[in-house]
PDB file of N, CA and C in Angstrom:
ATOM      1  N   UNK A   1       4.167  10.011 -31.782  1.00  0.00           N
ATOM      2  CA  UNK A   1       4.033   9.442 -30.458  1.00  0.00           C
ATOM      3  C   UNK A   1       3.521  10.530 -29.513  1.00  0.00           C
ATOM      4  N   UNK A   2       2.134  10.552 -28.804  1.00  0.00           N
ATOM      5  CA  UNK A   2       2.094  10.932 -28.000  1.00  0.00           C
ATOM      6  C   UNK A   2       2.312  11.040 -26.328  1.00  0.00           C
ATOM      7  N   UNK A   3       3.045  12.121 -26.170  1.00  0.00           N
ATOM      8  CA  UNK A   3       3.775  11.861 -24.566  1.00  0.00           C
ATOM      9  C   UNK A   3       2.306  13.118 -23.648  1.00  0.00           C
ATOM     10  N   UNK A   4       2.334  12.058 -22.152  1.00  0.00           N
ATOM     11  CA  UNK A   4       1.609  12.432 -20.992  1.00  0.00           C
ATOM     12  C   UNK A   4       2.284  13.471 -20.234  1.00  0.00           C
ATOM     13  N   UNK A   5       2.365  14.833 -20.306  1.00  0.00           N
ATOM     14  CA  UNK A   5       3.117  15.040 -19.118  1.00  0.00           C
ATOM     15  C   UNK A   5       2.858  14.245 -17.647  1.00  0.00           C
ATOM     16  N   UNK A   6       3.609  14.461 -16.670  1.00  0.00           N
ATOM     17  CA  UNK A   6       3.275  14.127 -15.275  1.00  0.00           C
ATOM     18  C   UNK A   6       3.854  15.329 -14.693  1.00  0.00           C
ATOM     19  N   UNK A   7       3.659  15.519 -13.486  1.00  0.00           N
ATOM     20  CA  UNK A   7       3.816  16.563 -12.354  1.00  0.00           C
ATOM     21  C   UNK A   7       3.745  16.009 -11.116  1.00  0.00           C
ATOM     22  N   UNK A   8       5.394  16.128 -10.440  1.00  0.00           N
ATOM     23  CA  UNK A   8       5.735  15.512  -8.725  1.00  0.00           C
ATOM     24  C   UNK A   8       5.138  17.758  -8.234  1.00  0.00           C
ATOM     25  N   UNK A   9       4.363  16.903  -7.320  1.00  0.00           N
ATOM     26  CA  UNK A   9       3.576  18.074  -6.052  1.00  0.00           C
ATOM     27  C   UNK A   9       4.237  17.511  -4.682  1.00  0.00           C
ATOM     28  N   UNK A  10       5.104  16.949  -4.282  1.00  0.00           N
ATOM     29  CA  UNK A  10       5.761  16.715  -3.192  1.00  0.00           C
ATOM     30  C   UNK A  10       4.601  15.270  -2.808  1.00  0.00           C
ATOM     31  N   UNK A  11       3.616  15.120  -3.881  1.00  0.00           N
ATOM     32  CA  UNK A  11       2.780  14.469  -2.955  1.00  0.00           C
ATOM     33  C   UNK A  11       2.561  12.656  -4.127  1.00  0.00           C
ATOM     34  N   UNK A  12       3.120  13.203  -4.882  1.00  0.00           N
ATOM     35  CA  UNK A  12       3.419  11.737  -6.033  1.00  0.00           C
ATOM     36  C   UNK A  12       3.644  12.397  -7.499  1.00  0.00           C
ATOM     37  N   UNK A  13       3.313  11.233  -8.198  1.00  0.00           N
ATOM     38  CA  UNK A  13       3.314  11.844  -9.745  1.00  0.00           C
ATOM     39  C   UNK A  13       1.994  11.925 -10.272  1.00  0.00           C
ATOM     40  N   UNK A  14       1.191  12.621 -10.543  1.00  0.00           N
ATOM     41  CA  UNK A  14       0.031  12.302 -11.298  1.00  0.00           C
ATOM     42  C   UNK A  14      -0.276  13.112 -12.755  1.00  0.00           C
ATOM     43  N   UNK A  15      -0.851  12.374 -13.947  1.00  0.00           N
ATOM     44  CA  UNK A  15      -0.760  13.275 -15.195  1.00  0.00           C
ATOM     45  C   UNK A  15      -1.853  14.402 -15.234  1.00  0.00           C
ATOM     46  N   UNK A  16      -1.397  14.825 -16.460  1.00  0.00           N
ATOM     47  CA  UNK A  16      -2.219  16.217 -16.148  1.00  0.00           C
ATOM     48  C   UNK A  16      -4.081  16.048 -16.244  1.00  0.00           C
ATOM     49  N   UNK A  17      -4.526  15.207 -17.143  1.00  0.00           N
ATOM     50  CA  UNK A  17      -5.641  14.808 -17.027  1.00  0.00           C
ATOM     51  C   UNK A  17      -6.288  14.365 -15.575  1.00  0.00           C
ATOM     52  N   UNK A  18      -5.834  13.605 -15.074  1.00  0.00           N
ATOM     53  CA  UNK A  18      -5.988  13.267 -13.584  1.00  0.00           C
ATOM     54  C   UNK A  18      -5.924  14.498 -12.666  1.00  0.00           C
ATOM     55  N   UNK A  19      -4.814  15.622 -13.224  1.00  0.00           N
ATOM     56  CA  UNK A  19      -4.459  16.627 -12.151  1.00  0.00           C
ATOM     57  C   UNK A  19      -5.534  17.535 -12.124  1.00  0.00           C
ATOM     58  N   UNK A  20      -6.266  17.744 -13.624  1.00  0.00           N
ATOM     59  CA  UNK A  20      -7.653  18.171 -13.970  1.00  0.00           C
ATOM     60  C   UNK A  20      -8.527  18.221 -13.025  1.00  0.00           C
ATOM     61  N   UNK A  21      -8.894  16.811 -13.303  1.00  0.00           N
ATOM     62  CA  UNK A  21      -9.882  16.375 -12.752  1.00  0.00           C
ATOM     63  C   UNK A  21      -9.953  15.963 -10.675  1.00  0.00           C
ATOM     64  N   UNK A  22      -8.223  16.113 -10.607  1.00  0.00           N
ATOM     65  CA  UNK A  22      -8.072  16.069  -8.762  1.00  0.00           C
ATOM     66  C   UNK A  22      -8.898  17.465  -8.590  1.00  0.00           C
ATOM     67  N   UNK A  23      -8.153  18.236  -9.615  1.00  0.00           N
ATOM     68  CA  UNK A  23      -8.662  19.812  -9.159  1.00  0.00           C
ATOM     69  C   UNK A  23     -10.522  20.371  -8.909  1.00  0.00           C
ATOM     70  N   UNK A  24     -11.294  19.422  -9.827  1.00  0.00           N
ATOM     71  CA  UNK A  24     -12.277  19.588  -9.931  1.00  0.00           C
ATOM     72  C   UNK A  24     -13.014  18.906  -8.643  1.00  0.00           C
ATOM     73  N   UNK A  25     -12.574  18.140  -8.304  1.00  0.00           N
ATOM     74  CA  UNK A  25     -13.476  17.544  -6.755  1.00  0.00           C
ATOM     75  C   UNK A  25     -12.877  18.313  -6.400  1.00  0.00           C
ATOM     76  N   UNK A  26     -11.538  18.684  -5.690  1.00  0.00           N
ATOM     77  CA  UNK A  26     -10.529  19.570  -4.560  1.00  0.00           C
ATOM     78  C   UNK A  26     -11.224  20.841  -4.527  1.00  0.00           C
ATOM     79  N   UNK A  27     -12.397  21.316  -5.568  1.00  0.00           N
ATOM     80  CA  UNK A  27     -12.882  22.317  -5.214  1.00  0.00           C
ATOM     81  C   UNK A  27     -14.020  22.280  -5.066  1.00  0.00           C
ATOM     82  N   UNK A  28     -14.601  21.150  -4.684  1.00  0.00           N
ATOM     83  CA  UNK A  28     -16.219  21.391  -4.224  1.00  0.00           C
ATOM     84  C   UNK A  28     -16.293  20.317  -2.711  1.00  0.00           C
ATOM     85  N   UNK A  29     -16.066  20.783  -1.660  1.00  0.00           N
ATOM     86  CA  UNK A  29     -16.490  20.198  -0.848  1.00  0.00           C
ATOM     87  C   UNK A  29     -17.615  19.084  -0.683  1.00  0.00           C
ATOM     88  N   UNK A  30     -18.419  19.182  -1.193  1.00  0.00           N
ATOM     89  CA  UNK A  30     -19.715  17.926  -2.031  1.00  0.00           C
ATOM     90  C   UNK A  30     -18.774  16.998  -2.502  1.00  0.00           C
ATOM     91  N   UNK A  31     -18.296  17.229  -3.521  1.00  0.00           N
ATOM     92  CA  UNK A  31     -17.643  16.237  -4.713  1.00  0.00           C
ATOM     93  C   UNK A  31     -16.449  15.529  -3.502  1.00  0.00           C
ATOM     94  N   UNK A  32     -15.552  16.159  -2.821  1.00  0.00           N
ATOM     95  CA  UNK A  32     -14.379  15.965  -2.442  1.00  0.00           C
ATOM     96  C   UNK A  32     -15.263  14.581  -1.399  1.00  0.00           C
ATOM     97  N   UNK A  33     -16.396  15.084  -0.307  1.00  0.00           N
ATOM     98  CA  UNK A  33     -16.355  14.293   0.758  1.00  0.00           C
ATOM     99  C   UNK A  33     -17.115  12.531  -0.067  1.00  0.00           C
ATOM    100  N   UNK A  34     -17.837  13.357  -1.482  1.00  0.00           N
ATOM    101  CA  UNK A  34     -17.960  11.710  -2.168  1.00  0.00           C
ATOM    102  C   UNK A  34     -17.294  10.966  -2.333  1.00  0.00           C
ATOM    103  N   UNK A  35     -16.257  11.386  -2.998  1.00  0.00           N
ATOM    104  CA  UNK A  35     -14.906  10.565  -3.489  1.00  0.00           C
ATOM    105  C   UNK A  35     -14.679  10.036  -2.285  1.00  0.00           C
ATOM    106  N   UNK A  36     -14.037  10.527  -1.046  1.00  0.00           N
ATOM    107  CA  UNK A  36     -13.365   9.968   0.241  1.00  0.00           C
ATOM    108  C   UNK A  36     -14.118   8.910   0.483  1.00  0.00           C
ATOM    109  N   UNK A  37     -15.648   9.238   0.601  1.00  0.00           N
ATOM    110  CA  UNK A  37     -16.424   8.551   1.058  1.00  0.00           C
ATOM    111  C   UNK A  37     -17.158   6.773   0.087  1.00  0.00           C
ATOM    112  N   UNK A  38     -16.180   7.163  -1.138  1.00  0.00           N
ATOM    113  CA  UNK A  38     -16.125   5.559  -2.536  1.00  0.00           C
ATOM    114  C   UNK A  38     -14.996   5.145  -2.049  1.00  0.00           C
ATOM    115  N   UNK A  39     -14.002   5.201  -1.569  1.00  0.00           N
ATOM    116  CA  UNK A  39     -12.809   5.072  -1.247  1.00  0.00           C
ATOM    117  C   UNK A  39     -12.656   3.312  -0.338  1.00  0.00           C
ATOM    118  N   UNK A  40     -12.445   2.483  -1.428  1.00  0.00           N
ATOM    119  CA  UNK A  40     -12.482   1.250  -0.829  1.00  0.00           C
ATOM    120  C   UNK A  40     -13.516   0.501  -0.590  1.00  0.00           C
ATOM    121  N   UNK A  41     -15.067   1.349  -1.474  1.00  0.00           N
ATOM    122  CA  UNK A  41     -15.597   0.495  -0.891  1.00  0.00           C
ATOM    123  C   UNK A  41     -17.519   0.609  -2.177  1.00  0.00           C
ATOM    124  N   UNK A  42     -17.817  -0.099  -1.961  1.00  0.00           N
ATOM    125  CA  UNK A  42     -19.294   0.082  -3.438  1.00  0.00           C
ATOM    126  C   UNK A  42     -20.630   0.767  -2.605  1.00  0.00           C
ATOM    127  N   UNK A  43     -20.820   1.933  -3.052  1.00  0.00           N
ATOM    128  CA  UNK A  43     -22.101   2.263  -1.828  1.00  0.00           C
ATOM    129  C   UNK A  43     -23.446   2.664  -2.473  1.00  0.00           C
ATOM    130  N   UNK A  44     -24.615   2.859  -2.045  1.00  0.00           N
ATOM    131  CA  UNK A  44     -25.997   3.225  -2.943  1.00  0.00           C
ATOM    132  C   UNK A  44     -25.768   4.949  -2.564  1.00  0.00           C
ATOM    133  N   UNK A  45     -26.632   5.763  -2.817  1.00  0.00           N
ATOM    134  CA  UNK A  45     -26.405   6.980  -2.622  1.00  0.00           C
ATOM    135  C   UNK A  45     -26.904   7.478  -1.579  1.00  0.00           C
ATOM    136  N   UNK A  46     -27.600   6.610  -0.338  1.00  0.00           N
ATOM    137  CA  UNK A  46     -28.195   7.132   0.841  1.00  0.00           C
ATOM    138  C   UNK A  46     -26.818   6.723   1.596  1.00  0.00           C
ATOM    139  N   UNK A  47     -26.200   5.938   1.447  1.00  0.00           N
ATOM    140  CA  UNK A  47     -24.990   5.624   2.182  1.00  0.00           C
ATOM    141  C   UNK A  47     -24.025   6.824   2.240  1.00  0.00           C
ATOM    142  N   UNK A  48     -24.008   7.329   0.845  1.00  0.00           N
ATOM    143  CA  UNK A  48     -23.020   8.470   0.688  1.00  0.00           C
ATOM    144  C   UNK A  48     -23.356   9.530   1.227  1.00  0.00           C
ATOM    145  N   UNK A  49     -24.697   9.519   1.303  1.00  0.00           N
ATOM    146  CA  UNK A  49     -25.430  11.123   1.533  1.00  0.00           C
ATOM    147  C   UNK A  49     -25.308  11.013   2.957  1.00  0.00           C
ATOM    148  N   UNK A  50     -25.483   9.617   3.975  1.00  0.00           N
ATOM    149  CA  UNK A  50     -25.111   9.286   5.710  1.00  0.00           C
ATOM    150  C   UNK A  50     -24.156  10.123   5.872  1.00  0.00           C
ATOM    151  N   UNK A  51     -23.105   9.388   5.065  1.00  0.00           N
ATOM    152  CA  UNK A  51     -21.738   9.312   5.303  1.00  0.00           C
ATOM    153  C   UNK A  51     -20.635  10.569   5.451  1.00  0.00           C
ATOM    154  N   UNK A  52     -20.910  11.775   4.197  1.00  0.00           N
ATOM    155  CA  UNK A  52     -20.981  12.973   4.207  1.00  0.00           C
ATOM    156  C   UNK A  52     -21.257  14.321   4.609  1.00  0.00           C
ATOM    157  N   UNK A  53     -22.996  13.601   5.330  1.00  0.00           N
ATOM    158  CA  UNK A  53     -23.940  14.824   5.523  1.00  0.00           C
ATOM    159  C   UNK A  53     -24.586  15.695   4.452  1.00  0.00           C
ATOM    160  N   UNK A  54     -24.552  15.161   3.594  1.00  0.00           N
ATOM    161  CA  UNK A  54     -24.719  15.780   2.314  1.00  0.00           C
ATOM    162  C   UNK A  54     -26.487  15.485   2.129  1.00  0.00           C
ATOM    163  N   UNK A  55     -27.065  16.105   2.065  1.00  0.00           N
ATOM    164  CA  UNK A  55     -28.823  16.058   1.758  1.00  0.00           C
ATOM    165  C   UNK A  55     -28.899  15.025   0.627  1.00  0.00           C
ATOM    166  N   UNK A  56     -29.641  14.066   0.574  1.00  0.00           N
ATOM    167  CA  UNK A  56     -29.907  13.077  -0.611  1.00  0.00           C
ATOM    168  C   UNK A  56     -30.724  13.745  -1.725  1.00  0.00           C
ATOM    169  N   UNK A  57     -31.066  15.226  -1.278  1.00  0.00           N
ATOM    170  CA  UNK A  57     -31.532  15.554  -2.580  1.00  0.00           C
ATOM    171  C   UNK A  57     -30.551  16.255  -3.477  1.00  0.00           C
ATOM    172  N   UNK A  58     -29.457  16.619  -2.609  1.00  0.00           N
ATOM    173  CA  UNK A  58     -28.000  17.269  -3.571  1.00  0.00           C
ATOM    174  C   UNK A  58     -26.999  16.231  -3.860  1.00  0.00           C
ATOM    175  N   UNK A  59     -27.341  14.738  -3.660  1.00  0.00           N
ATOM    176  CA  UNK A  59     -26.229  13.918  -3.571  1.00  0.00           C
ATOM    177  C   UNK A  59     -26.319  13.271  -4.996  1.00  0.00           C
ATOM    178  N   UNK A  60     -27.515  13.302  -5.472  1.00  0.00           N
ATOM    179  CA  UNK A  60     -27.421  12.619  -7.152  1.00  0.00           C
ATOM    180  C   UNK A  60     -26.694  13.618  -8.180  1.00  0.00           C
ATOM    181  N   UNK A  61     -27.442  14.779  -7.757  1.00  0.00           N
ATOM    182  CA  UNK A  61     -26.242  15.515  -8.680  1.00  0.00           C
ATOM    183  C   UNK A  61     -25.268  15.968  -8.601  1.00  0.00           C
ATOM    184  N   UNK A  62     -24.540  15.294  -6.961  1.00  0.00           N
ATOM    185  CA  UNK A  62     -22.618  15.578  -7.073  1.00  0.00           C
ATOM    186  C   UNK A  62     -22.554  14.029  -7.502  1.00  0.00           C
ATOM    187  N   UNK A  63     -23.368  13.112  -7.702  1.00  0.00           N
ATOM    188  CA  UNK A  63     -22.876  11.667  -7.998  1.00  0.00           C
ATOM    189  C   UNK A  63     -22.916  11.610 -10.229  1.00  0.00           C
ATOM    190  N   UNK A  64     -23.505  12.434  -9.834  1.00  0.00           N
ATOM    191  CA  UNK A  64     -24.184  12.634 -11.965  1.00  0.00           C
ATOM    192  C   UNK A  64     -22.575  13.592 -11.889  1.00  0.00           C
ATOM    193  N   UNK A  65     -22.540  15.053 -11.803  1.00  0.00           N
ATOM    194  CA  UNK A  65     -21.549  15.332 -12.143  1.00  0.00           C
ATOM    195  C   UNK A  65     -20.174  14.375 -12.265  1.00  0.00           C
ATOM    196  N   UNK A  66     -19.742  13.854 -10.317  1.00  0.00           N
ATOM    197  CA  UNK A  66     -18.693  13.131 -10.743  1.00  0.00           C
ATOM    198  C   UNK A  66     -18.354  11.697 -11.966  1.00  0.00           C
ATOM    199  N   UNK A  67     -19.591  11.375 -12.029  1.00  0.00           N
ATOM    200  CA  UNK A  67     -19.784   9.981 -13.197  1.00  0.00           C
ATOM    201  C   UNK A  67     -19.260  10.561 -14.478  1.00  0.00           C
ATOM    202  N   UNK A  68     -20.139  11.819 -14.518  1.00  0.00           N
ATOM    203  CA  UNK A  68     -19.745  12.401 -16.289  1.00  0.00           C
ATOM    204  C   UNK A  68     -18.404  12.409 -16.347  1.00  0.00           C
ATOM    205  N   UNK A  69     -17.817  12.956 -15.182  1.00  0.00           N
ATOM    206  CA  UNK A  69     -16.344  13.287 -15.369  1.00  0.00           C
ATOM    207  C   UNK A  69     -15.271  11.987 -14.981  1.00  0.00           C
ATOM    208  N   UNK A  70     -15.606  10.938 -15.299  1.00  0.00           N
ATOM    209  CA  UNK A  70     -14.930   9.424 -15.441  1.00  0.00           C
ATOM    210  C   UNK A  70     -14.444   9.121 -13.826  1.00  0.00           C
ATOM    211  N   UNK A  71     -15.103   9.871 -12.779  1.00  0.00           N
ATOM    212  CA  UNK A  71     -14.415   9.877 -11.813  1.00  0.00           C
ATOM    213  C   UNK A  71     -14.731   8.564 -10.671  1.00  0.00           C
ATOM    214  N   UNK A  72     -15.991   8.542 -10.735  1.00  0.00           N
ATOM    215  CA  UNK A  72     -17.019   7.432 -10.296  1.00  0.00           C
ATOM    216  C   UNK A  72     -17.744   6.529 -11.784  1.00  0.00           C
ATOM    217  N   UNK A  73     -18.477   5.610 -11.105  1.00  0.00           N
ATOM    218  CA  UNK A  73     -18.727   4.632 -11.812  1.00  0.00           C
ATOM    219  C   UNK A  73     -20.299   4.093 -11.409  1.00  0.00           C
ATOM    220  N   UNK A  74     -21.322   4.025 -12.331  1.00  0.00           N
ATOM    221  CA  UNK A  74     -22.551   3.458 -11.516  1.00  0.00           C
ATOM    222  C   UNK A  74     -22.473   1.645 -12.106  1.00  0.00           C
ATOM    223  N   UNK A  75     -22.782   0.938 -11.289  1.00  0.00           N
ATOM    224  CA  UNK A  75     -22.276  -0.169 -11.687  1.00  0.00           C
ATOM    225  C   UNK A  75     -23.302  -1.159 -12.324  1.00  0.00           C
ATOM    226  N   UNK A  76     -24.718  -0.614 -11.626  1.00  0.00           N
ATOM    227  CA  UNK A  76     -26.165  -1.066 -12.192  1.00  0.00           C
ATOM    228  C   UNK A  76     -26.781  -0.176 -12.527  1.00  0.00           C
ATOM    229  N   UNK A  77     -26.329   0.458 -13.840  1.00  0.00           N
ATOM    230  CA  UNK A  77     -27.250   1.686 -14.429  1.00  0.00           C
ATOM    231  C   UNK A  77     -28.803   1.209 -14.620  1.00  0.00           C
ATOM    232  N   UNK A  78     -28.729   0.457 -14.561  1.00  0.00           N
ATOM    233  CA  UNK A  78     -30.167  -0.029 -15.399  1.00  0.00           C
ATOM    234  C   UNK A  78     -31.292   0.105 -14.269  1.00  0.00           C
ATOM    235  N   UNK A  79     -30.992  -0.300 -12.628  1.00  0.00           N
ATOM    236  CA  UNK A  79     -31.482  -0.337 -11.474  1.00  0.00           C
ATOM    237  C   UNK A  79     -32.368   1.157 -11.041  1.00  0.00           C
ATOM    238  N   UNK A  80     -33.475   1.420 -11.357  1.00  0.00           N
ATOM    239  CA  UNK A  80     -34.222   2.742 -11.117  1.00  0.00           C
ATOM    240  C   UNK A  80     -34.157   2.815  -9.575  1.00  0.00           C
ATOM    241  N   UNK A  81     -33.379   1.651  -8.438  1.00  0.00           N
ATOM    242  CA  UNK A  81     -33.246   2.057  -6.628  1.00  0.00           C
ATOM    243  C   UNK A  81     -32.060   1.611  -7.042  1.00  0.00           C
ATOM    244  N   UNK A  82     -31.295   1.832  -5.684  1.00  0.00           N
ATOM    245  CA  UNK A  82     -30.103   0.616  -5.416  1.00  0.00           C
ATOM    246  C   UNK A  82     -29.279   0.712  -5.767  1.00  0.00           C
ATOM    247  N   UNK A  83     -28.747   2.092  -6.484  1.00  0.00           N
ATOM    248  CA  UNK A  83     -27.844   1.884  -7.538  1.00  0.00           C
ATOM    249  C   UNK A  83     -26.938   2.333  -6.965  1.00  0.00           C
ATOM    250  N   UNK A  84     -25.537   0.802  -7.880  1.00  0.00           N
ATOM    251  CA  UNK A  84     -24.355   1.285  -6.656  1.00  0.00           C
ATOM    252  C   UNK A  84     -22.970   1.898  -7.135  1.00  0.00           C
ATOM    253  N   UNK A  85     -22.580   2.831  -6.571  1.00  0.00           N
ATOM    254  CA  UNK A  85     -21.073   3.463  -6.922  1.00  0.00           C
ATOM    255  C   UNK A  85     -20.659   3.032  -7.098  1.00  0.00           C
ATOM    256  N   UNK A  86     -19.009   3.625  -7.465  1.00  0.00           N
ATOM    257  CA  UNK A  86     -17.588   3.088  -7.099  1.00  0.00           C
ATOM    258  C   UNK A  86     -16.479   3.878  -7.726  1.00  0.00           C
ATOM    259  N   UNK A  87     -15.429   3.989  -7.414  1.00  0.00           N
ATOM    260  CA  UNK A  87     -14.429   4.565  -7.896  1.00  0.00           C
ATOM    261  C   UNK A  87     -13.969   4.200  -9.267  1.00  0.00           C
ATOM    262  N   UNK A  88     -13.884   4.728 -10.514  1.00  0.00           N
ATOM    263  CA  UNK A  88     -13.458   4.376 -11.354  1.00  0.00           C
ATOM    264  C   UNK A  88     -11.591   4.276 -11.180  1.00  0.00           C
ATOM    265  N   UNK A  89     -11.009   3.920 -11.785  1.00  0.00           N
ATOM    266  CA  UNK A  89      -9.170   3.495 -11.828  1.00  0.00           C
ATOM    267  C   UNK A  89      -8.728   5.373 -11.500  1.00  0.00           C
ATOM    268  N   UNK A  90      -9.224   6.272 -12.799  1.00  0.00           N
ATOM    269  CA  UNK A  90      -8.739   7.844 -11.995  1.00  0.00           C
ATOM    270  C   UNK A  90      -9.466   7.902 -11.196  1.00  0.00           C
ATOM    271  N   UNK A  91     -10.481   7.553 -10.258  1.00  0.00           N
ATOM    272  CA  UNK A  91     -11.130   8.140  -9.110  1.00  0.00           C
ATOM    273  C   UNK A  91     -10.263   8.051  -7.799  1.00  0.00           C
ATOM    274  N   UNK A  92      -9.817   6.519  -8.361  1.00  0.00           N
ATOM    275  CA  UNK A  92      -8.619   5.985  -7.328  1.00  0.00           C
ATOM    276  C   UNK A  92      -7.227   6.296  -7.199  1.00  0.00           C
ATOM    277  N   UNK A  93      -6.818   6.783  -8.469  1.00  0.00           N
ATOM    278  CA  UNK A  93      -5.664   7.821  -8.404  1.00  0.00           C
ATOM    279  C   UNK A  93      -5.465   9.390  -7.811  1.00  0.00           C
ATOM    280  N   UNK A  94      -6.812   9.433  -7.249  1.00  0.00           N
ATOM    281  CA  UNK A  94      -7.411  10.934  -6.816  1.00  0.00           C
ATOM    282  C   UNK A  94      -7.177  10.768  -5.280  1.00  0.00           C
ATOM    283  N   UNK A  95      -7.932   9.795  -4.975  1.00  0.00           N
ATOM    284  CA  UNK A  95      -8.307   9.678  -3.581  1.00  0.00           C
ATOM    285  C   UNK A  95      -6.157   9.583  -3.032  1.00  0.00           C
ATOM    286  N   UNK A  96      -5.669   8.402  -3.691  1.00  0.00           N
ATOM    287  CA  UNK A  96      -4.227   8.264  -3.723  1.00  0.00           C
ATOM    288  C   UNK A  96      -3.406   9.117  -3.232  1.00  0.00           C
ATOM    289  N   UNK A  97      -3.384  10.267  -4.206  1.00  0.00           N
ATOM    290  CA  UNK A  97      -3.067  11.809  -4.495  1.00  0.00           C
ATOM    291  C   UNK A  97      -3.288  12.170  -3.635  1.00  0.00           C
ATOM    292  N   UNK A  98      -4.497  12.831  -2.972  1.00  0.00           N
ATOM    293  CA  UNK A  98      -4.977  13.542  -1.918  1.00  0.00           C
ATOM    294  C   UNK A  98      -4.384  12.752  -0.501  1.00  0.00           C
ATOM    295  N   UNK A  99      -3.783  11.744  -0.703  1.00  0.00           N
ATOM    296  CA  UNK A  99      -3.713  10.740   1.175  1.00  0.00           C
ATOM    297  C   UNK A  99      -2.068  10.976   1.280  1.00  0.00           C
ATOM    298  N   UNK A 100      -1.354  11.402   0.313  1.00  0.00           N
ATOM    299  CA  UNK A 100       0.373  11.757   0.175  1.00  0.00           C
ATOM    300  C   UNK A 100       0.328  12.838   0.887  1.00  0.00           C
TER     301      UNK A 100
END
């Protein structure tokens, strides 16, 4: 049987995979204001790049990194414009985490 650790930070419980991966946006200001900025809601990547301040030419590859890392979600890969985010289930345990 494999067991998950978890870890209380005064701020909830989250497992260590998740705690990983909180850590990996929590350290890139790019990555961090994406996530905030999926948070409730499906956006294209000029929305994110508004929303942030983030240059649309650095915003695909904090949106490629966070995807690889299960954090975000593209929902019409297939769409060469238009294509829209979203928080994957850990993206949303992140944003969670960070609002405690």
């Amino acid at each position: 049987m494999l067991f998950v650790s978890k870890i209380l930070l005064g701020r909830g419980i989250i497992n260590d995979e998740t705690l990983k991966k909180y850590a990996y946006v929590n350290i890139s200001s790019y990555r961090l204001k994406a996530v905030k900025s999926l948070k409730d809601d499906v956006k294209i990547p000029a929305e994110i790049a508004r929303d942030t301040g983030i240059r649309k030419n650095h915003i695909s590859n904090v949106l490629r990194d966070l995807k690889e890392s299960g954090i975000i979600e593209c929902i019409n890969e297939e769409a060469k414009r238009g294509r829209l985010y979203r928080l994957t289930e850990t993206g949303e345990e992140i944003v969670e985490f960070m609002e405690k």
